[in-house]
N, C-alpha and C. Protein backbone atom coordinates (compact mmCIF):
# COMPACT_ATOMS: atom_id res chain seq x y z
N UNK A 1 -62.82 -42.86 -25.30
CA UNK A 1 -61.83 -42.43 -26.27
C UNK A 1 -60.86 -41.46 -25.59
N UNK A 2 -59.53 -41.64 -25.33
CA UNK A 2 -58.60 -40.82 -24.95
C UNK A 2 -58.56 -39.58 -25.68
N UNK A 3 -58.42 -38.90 -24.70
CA UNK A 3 -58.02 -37.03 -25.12
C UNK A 3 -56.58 -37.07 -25.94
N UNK A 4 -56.74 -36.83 -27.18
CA UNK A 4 -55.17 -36.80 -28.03
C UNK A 4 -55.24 -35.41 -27.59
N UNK A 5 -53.89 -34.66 -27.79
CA UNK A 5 -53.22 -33.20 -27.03
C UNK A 5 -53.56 -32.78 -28.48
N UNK A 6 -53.96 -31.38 -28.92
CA UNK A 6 -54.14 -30.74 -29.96
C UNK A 6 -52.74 -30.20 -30.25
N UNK A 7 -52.03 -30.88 -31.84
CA UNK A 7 -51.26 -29.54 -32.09
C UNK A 7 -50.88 -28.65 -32.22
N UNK A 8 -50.35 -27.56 -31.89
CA UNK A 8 -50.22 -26.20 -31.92
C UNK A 8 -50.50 -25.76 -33.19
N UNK A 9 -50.97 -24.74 -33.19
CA UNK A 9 -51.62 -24.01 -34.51
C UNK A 9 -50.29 -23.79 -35.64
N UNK A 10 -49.93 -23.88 -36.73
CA UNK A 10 -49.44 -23.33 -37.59
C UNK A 10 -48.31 -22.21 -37.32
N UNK A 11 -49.02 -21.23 -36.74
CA UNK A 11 -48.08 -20.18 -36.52
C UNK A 11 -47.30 -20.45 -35.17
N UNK A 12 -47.51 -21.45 -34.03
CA UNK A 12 -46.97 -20.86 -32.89
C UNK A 12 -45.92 -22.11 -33.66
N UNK A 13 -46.36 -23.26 -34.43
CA UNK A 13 -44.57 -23.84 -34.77
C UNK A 13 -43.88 -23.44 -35.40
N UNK A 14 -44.49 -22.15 -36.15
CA UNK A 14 -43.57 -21.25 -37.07
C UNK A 14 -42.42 -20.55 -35.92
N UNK A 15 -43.29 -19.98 -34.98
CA UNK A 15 -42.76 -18.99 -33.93
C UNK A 15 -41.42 -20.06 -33.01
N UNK A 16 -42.39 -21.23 -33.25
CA UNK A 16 -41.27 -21.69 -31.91
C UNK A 16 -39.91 -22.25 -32.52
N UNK A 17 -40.40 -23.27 -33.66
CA UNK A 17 -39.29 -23.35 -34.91
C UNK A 17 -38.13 -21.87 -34.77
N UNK A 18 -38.49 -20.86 -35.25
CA UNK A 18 -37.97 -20.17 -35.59
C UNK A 18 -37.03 -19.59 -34.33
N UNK A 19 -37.35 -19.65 -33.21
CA UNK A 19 -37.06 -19.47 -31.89
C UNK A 19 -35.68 -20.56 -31.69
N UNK A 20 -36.31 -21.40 -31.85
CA UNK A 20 -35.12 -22.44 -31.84
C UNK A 20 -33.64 -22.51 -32.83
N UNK A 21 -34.32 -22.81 -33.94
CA UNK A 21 -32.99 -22.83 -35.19
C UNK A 21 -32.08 -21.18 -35.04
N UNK A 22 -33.05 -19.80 -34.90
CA UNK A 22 -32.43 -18.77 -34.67
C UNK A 22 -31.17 -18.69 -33.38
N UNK A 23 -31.86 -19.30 -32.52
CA UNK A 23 -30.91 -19.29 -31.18
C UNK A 23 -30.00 -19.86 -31.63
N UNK A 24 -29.95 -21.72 -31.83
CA UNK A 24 -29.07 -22.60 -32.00
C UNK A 24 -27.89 -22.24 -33.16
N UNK A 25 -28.71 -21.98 -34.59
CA UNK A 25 -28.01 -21.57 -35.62
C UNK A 25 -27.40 -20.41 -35.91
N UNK A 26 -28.11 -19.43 -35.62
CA UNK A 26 -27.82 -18.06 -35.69
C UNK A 26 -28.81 -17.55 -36.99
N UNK A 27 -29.26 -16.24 -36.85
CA UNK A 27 -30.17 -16.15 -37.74
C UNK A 27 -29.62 -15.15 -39.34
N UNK A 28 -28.64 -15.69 -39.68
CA UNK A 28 -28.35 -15.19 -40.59
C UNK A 28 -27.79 -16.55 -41.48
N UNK A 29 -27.71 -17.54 -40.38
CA UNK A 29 -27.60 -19.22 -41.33
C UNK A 29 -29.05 -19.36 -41.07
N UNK A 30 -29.78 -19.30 -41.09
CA UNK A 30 -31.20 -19.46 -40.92
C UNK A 30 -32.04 -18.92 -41.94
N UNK A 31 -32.73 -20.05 -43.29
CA UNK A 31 -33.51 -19.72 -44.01
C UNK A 31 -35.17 -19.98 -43.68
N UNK A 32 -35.88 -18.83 -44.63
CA UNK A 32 -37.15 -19.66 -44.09
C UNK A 32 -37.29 -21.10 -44.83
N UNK A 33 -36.80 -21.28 -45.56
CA UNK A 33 -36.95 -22.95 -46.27
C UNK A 33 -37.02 -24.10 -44.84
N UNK A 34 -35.77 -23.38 -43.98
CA UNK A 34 -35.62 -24.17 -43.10
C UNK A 34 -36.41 -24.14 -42.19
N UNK A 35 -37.09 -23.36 -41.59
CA UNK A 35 -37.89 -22.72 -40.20
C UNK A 35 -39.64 -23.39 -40.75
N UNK A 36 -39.53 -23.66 -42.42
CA UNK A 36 -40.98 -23.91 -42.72
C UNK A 36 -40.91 -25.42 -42.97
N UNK A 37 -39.68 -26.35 -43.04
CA UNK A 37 -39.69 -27.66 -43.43
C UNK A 37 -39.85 -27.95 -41.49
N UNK A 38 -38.71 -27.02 -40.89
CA UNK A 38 -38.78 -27.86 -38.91
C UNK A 38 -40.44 -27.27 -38.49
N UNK A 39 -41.11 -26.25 -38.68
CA UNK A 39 -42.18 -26.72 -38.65
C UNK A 39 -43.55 -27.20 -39.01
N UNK A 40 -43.15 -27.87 -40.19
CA UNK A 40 -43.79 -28.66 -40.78
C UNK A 40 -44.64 -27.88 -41.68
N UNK A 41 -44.53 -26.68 -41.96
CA UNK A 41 -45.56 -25.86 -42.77
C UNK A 41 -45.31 -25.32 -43.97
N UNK A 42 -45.82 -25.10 -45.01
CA UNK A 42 -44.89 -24.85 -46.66
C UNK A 42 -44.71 -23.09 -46.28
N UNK A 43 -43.92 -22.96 -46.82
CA UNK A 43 -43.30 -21.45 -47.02
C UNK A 43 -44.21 -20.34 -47.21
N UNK A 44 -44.74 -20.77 -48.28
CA UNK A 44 -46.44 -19.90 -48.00
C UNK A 44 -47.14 -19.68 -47.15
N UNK A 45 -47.06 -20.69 -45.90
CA UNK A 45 -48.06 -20.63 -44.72
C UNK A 45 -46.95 -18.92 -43.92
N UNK A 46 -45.76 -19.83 -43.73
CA UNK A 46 -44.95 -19.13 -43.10
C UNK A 46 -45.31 -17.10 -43.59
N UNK A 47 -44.83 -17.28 -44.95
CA UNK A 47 -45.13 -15.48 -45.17
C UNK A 47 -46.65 -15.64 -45.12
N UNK A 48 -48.02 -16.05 -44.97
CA UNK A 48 -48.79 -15.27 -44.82
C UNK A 48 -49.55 -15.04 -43.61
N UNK A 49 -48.61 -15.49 -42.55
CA UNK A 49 -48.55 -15.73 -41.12
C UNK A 49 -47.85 -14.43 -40.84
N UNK A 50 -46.52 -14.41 -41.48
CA UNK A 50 -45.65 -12.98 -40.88
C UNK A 50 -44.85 -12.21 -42.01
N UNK A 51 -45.37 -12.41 -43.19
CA UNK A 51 -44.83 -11.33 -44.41
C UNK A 51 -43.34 -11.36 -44.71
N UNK A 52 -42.39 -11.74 -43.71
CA UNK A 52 -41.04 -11.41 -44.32
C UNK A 52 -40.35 -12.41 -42.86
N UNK A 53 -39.13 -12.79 -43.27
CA UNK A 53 -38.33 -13.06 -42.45
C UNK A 53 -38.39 -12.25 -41.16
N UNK A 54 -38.06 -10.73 -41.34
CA UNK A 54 -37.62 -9.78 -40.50
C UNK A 54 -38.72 -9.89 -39.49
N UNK A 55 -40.13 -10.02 -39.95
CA UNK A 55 -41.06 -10.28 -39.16
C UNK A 55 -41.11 -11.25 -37.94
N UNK A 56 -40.90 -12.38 -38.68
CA UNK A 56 -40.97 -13.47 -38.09
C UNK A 56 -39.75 -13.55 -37.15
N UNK A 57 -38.92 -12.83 -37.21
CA UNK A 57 -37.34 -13.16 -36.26
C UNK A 57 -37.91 -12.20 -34.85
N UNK A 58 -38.33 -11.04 -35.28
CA UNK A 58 -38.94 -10.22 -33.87
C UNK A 58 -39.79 -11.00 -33.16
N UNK A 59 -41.50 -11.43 -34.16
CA UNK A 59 -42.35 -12.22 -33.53
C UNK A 59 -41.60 -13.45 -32.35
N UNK A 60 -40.91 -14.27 -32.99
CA UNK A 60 -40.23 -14.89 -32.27
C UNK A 60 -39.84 -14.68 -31.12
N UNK A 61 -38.93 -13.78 -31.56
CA UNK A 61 -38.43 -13.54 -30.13
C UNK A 61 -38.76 -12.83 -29.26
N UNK A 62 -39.80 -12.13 -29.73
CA UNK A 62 -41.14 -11.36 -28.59
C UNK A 62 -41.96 -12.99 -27.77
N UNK A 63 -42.51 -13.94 -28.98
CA UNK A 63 -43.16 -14.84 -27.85
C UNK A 63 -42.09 -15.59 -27.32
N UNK A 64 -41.20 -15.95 -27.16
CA UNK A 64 -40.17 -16.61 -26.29
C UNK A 64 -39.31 -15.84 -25.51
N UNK A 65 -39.37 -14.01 -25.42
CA UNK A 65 -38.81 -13.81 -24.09
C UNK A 65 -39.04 -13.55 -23.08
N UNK A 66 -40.54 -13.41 -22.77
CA UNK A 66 -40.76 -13.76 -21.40
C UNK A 66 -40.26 -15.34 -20.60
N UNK A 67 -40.05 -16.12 -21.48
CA UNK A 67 -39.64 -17.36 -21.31
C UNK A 67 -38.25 -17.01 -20.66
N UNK A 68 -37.33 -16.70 -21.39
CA UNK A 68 -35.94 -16.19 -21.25
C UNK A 68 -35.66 -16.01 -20.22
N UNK A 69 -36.33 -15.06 -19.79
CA UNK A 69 -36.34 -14.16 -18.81
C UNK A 69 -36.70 -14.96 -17.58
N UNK A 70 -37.67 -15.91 -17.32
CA UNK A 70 -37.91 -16.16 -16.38
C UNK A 70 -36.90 -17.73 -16.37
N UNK A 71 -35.94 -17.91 -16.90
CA UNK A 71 -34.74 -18.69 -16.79
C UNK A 71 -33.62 -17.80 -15.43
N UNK A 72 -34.00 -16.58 -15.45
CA UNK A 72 -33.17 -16.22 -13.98
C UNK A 72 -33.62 -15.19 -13.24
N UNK A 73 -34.34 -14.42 -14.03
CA UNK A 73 -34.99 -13.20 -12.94
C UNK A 73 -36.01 -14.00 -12.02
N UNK A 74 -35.91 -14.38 -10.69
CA UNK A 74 -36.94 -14.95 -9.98
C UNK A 74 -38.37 -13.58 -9.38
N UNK A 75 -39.45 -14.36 -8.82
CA UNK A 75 -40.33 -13.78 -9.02
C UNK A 75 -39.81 -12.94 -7.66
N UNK A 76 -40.80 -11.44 -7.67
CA UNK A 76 -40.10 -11.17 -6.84
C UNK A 76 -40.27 -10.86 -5.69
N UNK A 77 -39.48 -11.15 -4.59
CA UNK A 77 -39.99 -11.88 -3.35
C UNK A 77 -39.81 -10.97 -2.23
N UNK A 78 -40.72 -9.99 -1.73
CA UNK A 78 -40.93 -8.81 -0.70
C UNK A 78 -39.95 -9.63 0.61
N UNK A 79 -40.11 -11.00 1.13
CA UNK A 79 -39.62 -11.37 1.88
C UNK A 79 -37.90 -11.82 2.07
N UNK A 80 -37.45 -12.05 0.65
CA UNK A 80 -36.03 -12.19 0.54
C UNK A 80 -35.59 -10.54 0.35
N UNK A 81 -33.96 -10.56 0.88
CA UNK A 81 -33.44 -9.43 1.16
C UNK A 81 -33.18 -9.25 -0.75
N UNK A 82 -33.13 -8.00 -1.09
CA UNK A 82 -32.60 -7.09 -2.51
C UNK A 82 -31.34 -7.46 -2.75
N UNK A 83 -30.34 -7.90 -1.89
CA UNK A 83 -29.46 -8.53 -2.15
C UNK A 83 -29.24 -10.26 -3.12
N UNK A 84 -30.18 -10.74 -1.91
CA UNK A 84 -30.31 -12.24 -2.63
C UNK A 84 -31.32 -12.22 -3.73
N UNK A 85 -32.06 -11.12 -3.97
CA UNK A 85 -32.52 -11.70 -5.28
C UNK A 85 -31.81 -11.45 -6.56
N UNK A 86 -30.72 -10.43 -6.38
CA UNK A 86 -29.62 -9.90 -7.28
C UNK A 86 -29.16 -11.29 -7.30
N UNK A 87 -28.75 -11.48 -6.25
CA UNK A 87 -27.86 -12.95 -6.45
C UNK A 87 -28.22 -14.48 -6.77
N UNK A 88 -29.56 -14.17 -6.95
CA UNK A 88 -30.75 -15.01 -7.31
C UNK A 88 -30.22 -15.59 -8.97
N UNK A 89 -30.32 -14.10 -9.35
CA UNK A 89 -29.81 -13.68 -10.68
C UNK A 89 -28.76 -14.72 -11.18
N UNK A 90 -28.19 -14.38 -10.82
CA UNK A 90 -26.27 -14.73 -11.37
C UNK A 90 -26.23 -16.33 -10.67
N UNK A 91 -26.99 -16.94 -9.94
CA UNK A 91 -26.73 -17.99 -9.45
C UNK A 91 -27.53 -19.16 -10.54
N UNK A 92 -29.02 -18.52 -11.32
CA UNK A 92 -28.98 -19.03 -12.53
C UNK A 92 -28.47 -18.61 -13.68
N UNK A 93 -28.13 -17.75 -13.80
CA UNK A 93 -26.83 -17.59 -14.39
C UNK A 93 -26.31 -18.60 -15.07
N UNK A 94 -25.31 -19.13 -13.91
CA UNK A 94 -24.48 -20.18 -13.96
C UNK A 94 -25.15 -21.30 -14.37
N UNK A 95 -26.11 -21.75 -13.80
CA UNK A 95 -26.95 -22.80 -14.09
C UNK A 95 -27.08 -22.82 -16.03
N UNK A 96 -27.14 -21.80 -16.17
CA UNK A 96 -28.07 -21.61 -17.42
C UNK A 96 -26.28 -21.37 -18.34
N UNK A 97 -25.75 -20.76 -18.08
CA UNK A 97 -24.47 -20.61 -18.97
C UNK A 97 -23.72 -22.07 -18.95
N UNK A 98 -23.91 -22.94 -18.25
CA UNK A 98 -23.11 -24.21 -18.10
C UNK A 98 -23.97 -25.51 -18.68
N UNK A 99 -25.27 -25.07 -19.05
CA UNK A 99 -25.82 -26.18 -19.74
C UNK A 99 -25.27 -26.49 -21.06
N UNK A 100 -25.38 -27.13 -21.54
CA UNK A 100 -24.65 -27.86 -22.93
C UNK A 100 -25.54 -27.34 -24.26
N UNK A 101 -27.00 -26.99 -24.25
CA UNK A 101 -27.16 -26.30 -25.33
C UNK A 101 -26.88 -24.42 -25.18
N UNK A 102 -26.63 -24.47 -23.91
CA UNK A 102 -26.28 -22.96 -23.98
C UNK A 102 -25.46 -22.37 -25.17
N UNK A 103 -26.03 -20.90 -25.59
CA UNK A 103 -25.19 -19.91 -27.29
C UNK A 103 -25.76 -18.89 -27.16
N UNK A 104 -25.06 -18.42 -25.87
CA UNK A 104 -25.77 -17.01 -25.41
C UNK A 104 -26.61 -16.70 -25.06
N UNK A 105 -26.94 -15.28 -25.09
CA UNK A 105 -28.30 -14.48 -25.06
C UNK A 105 -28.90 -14.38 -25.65
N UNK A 106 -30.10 -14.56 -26.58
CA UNK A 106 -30.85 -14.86 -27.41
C UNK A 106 -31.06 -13.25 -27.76
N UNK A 107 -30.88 -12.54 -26.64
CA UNK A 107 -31.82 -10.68 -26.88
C UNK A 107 -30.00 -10.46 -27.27
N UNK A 108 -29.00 -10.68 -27.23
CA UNK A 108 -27.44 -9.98 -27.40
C UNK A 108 -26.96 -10.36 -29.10
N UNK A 109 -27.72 -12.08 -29.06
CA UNK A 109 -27.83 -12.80 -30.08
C UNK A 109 -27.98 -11.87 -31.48
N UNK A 110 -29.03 -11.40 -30.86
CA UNK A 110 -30.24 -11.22 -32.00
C UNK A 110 -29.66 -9.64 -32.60
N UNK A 111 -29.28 -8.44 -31.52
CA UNK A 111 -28.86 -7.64 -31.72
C UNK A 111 -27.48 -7.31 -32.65
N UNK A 112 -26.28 -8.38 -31.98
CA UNK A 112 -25.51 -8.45 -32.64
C UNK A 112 -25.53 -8.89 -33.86
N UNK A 113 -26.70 -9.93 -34.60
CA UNK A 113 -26.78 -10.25 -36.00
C UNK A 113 -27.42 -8.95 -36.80
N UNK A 114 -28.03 -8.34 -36.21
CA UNK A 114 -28.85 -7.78 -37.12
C UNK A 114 -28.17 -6.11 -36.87
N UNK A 115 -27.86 -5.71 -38.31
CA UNK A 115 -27.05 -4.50 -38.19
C UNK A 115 -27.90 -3.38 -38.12
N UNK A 116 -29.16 -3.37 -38.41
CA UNK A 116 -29.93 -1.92 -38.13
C UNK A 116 -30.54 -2.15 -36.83
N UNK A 117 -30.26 -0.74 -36.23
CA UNK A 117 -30.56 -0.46 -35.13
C UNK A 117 -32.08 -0.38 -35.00
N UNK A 118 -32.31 -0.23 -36.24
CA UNK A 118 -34.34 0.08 -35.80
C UNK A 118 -35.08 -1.32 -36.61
N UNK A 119 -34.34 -2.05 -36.59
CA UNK A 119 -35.19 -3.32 -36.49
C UNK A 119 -35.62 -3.71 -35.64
N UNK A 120 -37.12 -4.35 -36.05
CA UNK A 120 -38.03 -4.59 -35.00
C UNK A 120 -37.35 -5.60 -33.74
N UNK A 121 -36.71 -6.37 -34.29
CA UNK A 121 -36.20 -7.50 -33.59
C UNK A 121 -35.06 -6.75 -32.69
N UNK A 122 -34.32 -5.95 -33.20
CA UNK A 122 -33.38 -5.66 -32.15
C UNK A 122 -34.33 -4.48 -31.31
N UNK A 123 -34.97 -3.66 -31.63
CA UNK A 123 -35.62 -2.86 -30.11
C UNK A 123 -36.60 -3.91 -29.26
N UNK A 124 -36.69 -5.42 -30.06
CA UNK A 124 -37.52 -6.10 -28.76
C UNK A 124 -36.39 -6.74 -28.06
N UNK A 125 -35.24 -6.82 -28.63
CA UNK A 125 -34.53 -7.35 -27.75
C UNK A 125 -33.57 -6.32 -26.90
N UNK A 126 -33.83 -5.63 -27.23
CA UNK A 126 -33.58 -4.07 -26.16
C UNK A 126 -34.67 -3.81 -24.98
N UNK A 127 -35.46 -3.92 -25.18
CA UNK A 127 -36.91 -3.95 -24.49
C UNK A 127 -36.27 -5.02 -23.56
N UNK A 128 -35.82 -6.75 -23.74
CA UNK A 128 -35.70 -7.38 -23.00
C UNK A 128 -34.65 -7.01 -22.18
N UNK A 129 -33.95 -6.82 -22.92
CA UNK A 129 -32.60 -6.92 -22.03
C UNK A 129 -33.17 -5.29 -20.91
N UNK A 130 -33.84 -4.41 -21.28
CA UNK A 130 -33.58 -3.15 -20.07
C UNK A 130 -34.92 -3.77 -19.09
N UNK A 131 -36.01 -4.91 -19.70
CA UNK A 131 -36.64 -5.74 -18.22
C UNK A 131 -35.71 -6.26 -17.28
N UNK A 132 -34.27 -6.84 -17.70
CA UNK A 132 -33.35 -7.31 -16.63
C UNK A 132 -32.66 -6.29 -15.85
N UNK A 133 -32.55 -5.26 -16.80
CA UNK A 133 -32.02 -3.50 -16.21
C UNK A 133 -32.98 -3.25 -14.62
N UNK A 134 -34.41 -3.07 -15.63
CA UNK A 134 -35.29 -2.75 -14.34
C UNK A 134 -35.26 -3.48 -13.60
N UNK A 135 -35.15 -4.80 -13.21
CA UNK A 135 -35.02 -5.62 -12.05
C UNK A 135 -34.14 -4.80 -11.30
N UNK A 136 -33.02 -4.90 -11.82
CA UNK A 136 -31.79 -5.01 -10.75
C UNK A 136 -31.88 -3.59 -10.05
N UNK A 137 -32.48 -2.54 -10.81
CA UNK A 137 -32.85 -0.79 -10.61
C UNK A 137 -33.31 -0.90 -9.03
N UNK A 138 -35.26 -1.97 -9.53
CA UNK A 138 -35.50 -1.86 -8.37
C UNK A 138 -34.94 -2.55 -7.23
N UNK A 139 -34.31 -3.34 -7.67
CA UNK A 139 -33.80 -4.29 -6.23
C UNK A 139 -32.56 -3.32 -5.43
N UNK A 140 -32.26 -2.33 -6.07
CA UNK A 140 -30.96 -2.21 -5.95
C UNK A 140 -31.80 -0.55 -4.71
N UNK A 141 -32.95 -0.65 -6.04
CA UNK A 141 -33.49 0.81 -4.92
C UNK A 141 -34.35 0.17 -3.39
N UNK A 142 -35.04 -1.20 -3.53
CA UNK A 142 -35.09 -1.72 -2.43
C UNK A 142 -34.18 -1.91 -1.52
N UNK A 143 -32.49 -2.11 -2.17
CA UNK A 143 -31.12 -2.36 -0.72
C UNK A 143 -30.94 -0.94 -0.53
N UNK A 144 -31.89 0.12 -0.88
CA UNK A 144 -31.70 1.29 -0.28
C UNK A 144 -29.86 2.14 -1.27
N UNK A 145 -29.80 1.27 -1.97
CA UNK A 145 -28.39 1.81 -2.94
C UNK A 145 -28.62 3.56 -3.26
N UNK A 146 -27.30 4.07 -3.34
CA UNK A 146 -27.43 5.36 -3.34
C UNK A 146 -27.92 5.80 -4.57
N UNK A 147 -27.22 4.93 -5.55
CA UNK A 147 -27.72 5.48 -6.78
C UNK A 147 -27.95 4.09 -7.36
N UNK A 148 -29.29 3.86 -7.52
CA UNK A 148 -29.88 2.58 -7.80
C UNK A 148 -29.91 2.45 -9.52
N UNK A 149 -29.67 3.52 -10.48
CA UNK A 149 -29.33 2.97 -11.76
C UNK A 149 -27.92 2.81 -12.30
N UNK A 150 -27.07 3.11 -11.58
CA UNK A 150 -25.95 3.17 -11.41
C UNK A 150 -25.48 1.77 -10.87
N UNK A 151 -26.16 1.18 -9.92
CA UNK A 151 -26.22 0.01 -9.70
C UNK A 151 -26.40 -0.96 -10.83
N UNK A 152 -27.87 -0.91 -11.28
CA UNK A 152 -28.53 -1.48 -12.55
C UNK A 152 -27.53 -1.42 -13.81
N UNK A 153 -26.77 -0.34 -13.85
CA UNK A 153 -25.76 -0.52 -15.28
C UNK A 153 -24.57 -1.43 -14.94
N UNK A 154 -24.09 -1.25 -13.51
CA UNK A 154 -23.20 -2.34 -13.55
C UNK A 154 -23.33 -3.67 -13.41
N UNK A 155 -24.52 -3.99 -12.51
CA UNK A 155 -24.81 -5.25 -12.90
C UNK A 155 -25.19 -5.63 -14.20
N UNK A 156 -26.16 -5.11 -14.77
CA UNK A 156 -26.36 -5.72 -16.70
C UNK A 156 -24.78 -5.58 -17.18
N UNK A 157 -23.99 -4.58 -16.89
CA UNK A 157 -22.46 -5.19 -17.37
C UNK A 157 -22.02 -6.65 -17.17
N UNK A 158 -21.56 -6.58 -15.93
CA UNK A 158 -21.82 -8.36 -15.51
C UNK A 158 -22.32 -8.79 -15.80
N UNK A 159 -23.64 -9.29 -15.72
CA UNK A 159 -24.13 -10.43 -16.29
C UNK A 159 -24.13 -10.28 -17.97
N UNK A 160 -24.23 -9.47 -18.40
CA UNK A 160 -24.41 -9.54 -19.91
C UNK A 160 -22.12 -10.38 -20.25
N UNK A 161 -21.64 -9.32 -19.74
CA UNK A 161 -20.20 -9.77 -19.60
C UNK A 161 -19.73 -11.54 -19.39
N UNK A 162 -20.19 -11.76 -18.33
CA UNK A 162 -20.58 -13.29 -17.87
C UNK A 162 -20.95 -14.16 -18.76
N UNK A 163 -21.92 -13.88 -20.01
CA UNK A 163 -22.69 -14.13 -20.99
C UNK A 163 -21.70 -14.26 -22.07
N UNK A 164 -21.39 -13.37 -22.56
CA UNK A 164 -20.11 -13.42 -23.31
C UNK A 164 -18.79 -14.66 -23.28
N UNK A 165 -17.93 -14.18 -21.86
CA UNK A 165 -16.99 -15.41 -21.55
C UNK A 165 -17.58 -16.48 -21.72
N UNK A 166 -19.03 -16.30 -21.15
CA UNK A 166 -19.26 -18.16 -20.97
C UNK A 166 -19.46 -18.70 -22.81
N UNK A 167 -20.00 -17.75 -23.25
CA UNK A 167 -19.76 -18.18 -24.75
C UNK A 167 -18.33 -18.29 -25.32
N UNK A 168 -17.18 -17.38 -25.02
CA UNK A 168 -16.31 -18.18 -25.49
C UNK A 168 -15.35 -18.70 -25.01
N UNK A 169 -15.91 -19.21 -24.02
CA UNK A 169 -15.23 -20.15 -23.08
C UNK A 169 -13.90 -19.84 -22.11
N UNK A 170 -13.89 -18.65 -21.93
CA UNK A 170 -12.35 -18.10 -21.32
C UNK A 170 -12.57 -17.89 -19.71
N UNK A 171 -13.66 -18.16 -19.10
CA UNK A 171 -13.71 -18.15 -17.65
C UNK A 171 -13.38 -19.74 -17.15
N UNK A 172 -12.73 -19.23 -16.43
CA UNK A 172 -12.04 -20.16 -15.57
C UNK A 172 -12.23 -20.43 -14.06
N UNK A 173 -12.82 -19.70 -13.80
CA UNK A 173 -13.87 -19.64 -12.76
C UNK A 173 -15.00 -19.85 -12.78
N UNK A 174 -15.90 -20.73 -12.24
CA UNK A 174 -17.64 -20.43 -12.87
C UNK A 174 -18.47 -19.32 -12.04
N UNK A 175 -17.56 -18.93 -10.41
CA UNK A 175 -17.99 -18.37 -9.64
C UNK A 175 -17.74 -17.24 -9.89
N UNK A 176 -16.88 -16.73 -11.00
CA UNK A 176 -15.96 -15.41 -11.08
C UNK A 176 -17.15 -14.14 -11.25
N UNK A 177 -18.68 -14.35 -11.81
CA UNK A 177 -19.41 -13.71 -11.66
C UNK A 177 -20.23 -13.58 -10.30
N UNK A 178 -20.03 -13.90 -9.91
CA UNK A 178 -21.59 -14.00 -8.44
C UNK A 178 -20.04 -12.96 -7.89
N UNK A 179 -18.81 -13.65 -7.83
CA UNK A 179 -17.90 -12.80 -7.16
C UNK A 179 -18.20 -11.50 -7.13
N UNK A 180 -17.85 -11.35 -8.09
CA UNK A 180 -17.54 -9.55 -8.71
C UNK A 180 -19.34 -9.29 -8.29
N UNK A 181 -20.45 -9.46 -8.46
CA UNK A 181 -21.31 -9.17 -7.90
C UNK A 181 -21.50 -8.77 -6.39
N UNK A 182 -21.32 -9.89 -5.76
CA UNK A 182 -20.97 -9.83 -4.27
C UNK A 182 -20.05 -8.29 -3.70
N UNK A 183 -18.93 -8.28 -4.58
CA UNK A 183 -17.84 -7.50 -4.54
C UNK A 183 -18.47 -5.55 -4.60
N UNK A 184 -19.32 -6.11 -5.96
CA UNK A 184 -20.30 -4.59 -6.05
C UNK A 184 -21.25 -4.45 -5.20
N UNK A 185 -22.15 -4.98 -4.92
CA UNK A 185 -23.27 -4.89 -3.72
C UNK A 185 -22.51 -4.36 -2.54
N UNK A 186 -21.38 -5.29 -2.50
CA UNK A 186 -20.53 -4.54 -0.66
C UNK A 186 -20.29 -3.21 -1.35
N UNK A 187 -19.67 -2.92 -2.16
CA UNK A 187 -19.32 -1.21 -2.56
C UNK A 187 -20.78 -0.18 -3.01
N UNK A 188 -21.44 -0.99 -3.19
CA UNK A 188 -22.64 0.01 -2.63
C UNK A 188 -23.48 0.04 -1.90
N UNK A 189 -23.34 -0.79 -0.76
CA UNK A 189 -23.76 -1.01 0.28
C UNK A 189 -24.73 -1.57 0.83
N UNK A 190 -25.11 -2.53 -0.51
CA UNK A 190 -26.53 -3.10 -0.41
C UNK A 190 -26.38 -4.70 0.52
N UNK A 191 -27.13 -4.63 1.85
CA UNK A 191 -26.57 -5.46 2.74
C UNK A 191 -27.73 -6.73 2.10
């Protein structure tokens, strides 16, 4: 008798549902009617899985951003120079801003919909976005940079910036980010 694959439990198609339609749709066109019909579970399952919408939009996007994340921060590699793994960065980047379901940042996404600052969902997507901070901190304190958070703020400018245009479509360059990267690393001297 063949091994059938077990369906995922209830809640992780709540989570992943919700992961999805939130990104794609935006989560303020996003009902739970909808998040409990795409994954297949009645509305009831949904709140007694995660109590409220607000719940379920953080949960979400707590289990899908380590995912995110490892769409461009590569692992990190003692043997490549602090330079190229910055540029590691921005080179999926591109990859990832030029795909066809690309609609942003899912952690910029999420912040910008949701107007209180102390929602759960926006400090996890603060949390994510300063894991891409700390990358670039340490890489930047590995190229020996003088001031390695100083570094780290201008790159999350860029790339978060990069993120933006590529959403509304006004770069005209696809390279115009790795540029201006390249451009900062030489001005702080990270060889």
């Amino acid at each position: 008798m063949p091994n059938t694959p077990t369906p995922p439990a209830p809640r992780q198609r709540l989570l992943d549902a919700a992961a999805d339609l939130f990104y794609r749709q935006g989560i303020g066109a996003v009902g739970v009617d909808l998040v409990s019909k795409t994954a297949g579970v009645s509305k009831r399952t949904l709140y007694q899985q995660f109590g409220s919408k607000d719940r379920l939009i953080a949960e979400s996007l707590d289990a899908h951003g380590d995912a995110v994340l490892g769409m461009y921060i590569p692992a990190e590699d003692p043997g490549e120079s602090a330079r190229q793994q910055i540029l590691d960065v921005f080179d999926a980047l591109g990859r990832w801003t030029a795909a066809e379901t690309f609609r942003g940042c899912p952690f910029v996404n999420t912040a910008t919909e949701l107007a209180d600052p102390a929602h759960p969902a926006r400090l996890i997507a603060r949390d994510y976005k300063l894991r891409l901070r700390d990358y670039f901190a340490r890489q930047a304190e590995r190229g020996q940079a003088d001031d390695p958070q100083r570094v780290a703020d201008e790159l999350t400018v860029v790339f978060d910036g990069a993120i933006v245009q590529a959403v509304m479509g006004t770069v005209r360059h696809p390279d115009a980010a790795r540029t201006a990267v390249r451009a900062l690393l030489d001005a702080h001297g990270i060889p």
